[in-house]
N, C-alpha and C. Protein backbone atom coordinates (compact mmCIF):
# COMPACT_ATOMS: atom_id res chain seq x y z
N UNK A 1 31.50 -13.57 -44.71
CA UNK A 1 30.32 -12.76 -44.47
C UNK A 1 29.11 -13.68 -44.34
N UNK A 2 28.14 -13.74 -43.42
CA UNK A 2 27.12 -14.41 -42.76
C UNK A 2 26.09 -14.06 -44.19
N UNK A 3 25.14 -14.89 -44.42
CA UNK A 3 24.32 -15.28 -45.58
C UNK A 3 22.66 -14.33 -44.52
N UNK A 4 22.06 -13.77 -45.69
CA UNK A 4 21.29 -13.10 -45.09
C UNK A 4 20.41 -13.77 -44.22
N UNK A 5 19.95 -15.31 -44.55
CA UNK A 5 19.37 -16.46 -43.38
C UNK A 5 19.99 -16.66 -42.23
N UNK A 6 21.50 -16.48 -42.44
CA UNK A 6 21.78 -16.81 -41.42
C UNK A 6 21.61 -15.56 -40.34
N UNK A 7 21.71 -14.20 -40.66
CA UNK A 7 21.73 -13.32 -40.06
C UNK A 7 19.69 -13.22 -39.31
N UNK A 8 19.53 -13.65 -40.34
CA UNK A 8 17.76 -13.75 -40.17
C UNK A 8 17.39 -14.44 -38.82
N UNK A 9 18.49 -15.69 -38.78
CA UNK A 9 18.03 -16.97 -37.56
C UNK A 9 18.60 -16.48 -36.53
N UNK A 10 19.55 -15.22 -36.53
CA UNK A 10 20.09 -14.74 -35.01
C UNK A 10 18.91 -14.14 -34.61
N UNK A 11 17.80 -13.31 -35.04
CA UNK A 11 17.07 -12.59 -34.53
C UNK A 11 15.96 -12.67 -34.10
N UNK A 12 15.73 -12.56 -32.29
CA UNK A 12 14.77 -13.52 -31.53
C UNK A 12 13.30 -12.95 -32.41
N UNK A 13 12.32 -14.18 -32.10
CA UNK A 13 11.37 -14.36 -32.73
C UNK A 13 10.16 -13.41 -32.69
N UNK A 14 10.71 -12.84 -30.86
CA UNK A 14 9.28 -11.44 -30.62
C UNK A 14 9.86 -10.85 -31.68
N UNK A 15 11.11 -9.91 -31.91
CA UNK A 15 11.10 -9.47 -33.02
C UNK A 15 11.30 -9.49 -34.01
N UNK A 16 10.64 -10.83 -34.65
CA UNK A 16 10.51 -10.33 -36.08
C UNK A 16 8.93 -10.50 -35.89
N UNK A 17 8.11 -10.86 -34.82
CA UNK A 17 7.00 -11.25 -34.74
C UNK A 17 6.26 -9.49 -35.04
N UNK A 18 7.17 -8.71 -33.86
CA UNK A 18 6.76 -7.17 -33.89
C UNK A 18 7.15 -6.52 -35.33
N UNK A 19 7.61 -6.75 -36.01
CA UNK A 19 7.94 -6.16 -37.31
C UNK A 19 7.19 -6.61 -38.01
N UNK A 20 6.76 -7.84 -38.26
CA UNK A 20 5.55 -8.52 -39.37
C UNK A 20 4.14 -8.02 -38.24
N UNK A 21 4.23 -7.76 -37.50
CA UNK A 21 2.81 -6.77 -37.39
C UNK A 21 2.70 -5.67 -37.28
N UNK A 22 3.35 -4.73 -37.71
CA UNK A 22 4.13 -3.16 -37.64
C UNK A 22 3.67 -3.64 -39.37
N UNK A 23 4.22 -4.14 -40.05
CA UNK A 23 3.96 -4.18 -41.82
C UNK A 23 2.58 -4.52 -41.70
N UNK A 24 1.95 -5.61 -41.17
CA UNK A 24 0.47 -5.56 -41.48
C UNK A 24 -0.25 -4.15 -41.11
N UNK A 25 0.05 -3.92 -39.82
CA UNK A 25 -0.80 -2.45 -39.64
C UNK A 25 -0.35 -1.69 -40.99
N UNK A 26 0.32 -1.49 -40.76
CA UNK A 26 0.71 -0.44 -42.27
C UNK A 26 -0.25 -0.91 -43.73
N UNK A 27 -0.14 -2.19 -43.76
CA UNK A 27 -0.65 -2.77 -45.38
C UNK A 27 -2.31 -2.38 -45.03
N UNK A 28 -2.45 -2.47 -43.77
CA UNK A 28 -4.04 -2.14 -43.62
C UNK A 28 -4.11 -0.84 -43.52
N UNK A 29 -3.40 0.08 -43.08
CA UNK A 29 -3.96 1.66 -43.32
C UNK A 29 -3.93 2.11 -44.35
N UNK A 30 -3.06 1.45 -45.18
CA UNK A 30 -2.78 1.72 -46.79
C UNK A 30 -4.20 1.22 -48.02
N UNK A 31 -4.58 -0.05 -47.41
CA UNK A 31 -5.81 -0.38 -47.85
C UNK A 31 -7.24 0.47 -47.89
N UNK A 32 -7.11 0.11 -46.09
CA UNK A 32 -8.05 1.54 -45.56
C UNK A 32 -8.13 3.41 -46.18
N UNK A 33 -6.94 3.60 -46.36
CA UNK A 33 -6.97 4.76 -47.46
C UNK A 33 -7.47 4.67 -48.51
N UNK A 34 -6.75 3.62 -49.56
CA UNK A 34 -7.28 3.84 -51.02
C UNK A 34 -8.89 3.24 -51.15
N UNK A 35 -9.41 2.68 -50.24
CA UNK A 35 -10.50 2.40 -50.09
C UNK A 35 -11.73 3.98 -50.03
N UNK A 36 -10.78 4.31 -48.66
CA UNK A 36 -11.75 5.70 -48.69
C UNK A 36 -11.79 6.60 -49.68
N UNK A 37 -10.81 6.60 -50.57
CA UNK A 37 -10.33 7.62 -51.20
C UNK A 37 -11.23 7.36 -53.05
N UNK A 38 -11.45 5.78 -52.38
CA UNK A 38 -12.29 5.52 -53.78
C UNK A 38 -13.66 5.74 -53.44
N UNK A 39 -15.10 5.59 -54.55
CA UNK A 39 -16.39 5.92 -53.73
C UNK A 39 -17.03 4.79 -53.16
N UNK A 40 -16.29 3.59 -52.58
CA UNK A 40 -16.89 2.66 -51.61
C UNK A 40 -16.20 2.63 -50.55
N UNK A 41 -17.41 1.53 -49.95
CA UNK A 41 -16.35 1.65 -48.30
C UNK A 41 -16.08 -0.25 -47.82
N UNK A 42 -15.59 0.09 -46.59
CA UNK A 42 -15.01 -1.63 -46.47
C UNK A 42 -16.21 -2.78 -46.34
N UNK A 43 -17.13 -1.97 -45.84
CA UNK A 43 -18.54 -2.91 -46.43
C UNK A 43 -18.61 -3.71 -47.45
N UNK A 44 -18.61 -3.21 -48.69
CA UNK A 44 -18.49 -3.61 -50.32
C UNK A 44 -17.32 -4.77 -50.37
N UNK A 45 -16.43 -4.78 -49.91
CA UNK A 45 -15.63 -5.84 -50.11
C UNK A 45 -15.91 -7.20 -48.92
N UNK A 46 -15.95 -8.17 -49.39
CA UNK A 46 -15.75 -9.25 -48.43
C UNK A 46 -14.39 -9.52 -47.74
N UNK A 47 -14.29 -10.71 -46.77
CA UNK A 47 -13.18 -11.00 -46.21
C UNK A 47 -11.86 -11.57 -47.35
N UNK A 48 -12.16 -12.08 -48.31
CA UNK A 48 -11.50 -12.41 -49.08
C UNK A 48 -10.62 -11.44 -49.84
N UNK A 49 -11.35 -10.65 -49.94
CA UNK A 49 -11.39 -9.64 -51.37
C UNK A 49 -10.15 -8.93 -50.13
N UNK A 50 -10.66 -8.34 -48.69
CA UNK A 50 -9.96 -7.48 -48.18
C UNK A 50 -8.44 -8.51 -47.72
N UNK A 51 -8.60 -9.40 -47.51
CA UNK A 51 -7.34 -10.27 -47.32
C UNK A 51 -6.20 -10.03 -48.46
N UNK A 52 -7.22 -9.84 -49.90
CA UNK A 52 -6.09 -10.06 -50.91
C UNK A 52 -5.37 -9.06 -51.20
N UNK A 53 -6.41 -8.09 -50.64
CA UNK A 53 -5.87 -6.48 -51.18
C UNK A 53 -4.48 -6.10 -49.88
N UNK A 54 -4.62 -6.39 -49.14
CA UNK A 54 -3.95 -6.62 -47.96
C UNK A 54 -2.78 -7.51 -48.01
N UNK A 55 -3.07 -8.20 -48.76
CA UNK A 55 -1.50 -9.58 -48.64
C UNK A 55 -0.81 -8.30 -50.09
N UNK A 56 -1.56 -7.91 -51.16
CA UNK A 56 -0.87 -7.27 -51.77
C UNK A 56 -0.05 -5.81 -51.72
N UNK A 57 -0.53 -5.18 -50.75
CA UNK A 57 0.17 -4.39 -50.01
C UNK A 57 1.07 -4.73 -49.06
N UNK A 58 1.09 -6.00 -48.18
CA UNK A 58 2.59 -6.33 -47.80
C UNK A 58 3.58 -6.20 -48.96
N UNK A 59 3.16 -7.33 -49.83
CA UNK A 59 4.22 -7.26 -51.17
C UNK A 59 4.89 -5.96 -51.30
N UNK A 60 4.21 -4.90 -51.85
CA UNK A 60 4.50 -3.50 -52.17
C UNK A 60 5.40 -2.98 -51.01
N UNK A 61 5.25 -3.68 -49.50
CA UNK A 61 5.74 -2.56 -48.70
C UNK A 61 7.32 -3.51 -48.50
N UNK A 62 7.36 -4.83 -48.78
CA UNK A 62 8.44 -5.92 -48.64
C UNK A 62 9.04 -5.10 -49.58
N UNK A 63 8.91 -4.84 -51.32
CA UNK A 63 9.38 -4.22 -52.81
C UNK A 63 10.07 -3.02 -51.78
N UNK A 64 9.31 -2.44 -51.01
CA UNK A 64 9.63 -0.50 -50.97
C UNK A 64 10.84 -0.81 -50.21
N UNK A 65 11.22 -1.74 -49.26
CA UNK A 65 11.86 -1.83 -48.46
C UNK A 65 13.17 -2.72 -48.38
N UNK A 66 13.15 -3.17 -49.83
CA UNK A 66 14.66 -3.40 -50.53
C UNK A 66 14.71 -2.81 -51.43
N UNK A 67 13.94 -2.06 -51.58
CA UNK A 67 14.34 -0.49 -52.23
C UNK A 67 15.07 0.33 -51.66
N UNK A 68 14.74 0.58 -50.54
CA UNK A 68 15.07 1.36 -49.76
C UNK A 68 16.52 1.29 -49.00
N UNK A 69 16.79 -0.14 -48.42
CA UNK A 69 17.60 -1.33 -48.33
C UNK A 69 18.89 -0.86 -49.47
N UNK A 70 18.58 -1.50 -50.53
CA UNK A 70 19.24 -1.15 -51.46
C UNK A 70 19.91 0.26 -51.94
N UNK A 71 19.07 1.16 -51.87
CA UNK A 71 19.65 2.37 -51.68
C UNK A 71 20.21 3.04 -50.87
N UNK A 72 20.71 2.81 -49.51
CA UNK A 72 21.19 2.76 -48.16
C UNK A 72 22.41 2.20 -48.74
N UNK A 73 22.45 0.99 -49.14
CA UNK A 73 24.13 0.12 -49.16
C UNK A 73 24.71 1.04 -50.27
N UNK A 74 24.09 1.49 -51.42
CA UNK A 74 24.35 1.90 -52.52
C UNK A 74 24.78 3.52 -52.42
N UNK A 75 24.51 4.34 -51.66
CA UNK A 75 24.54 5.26 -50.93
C UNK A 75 26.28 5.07 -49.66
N UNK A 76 25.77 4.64 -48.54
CA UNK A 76 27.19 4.40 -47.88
C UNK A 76 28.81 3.79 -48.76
N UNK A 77 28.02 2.78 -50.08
CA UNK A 77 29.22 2.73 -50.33
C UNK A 77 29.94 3.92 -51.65
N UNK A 78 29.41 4.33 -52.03
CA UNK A 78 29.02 5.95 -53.07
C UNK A 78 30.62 7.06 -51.61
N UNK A 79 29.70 7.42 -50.53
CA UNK A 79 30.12 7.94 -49.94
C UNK A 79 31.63 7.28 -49.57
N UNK A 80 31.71 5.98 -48.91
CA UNK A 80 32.89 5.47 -48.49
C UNK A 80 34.02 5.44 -49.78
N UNK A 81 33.59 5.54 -50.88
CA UNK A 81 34.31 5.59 -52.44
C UNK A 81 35.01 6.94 -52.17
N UNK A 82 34.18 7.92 -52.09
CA UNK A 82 34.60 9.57 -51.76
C UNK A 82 35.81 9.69 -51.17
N UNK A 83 35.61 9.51 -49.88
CA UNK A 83 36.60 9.48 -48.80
C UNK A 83 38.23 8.98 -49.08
N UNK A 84 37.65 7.65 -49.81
CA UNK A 84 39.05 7.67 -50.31
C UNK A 84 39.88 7.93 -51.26
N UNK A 85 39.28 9.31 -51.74
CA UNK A 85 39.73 9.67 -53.03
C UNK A 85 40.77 10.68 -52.64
């Protein structure tokens, strides 16, 4: 069975280029929400401040998504157990 790098280095570079900017948009609407949702706006923060809040919402969405990942394999193999009962 191929090592998850190796499966990583088959896959041309536009896309993973389009997927790591598909997650940034996301980490920024997610920012952009809890921002609005608090009583300031993106003014109040500098470039820094919004960079960090932003790199920390990739994190969260990388976490959600071997979560998710994880529960998919954990799931098909649950089911494939069934079948052969």
């Amino acid at each position: 069975m191929s090592s998850y790098q190796e499966i990583l280095d088959k896959v041309p570079q536009s896309v993973k280029d389009k997927f790591l900017i598909k997650k940034r948009e996301r980490a920024i609407e997610i920012v952009k929400e809890k921002i609005s949702n608090s009583s300031k706006s993106i003014s109040d923060f500098d470039d820094d401040e919004m960079e960090g809040m932003i790199a920390d919402e990739e994190q969260n969405l990388k976490g959600d998504q071997l979560k998710t990942i994880l529960f998919s394999l954990l799931t098909a193999e649950g089911l494939s157990y069934l079948a052969n009962l």
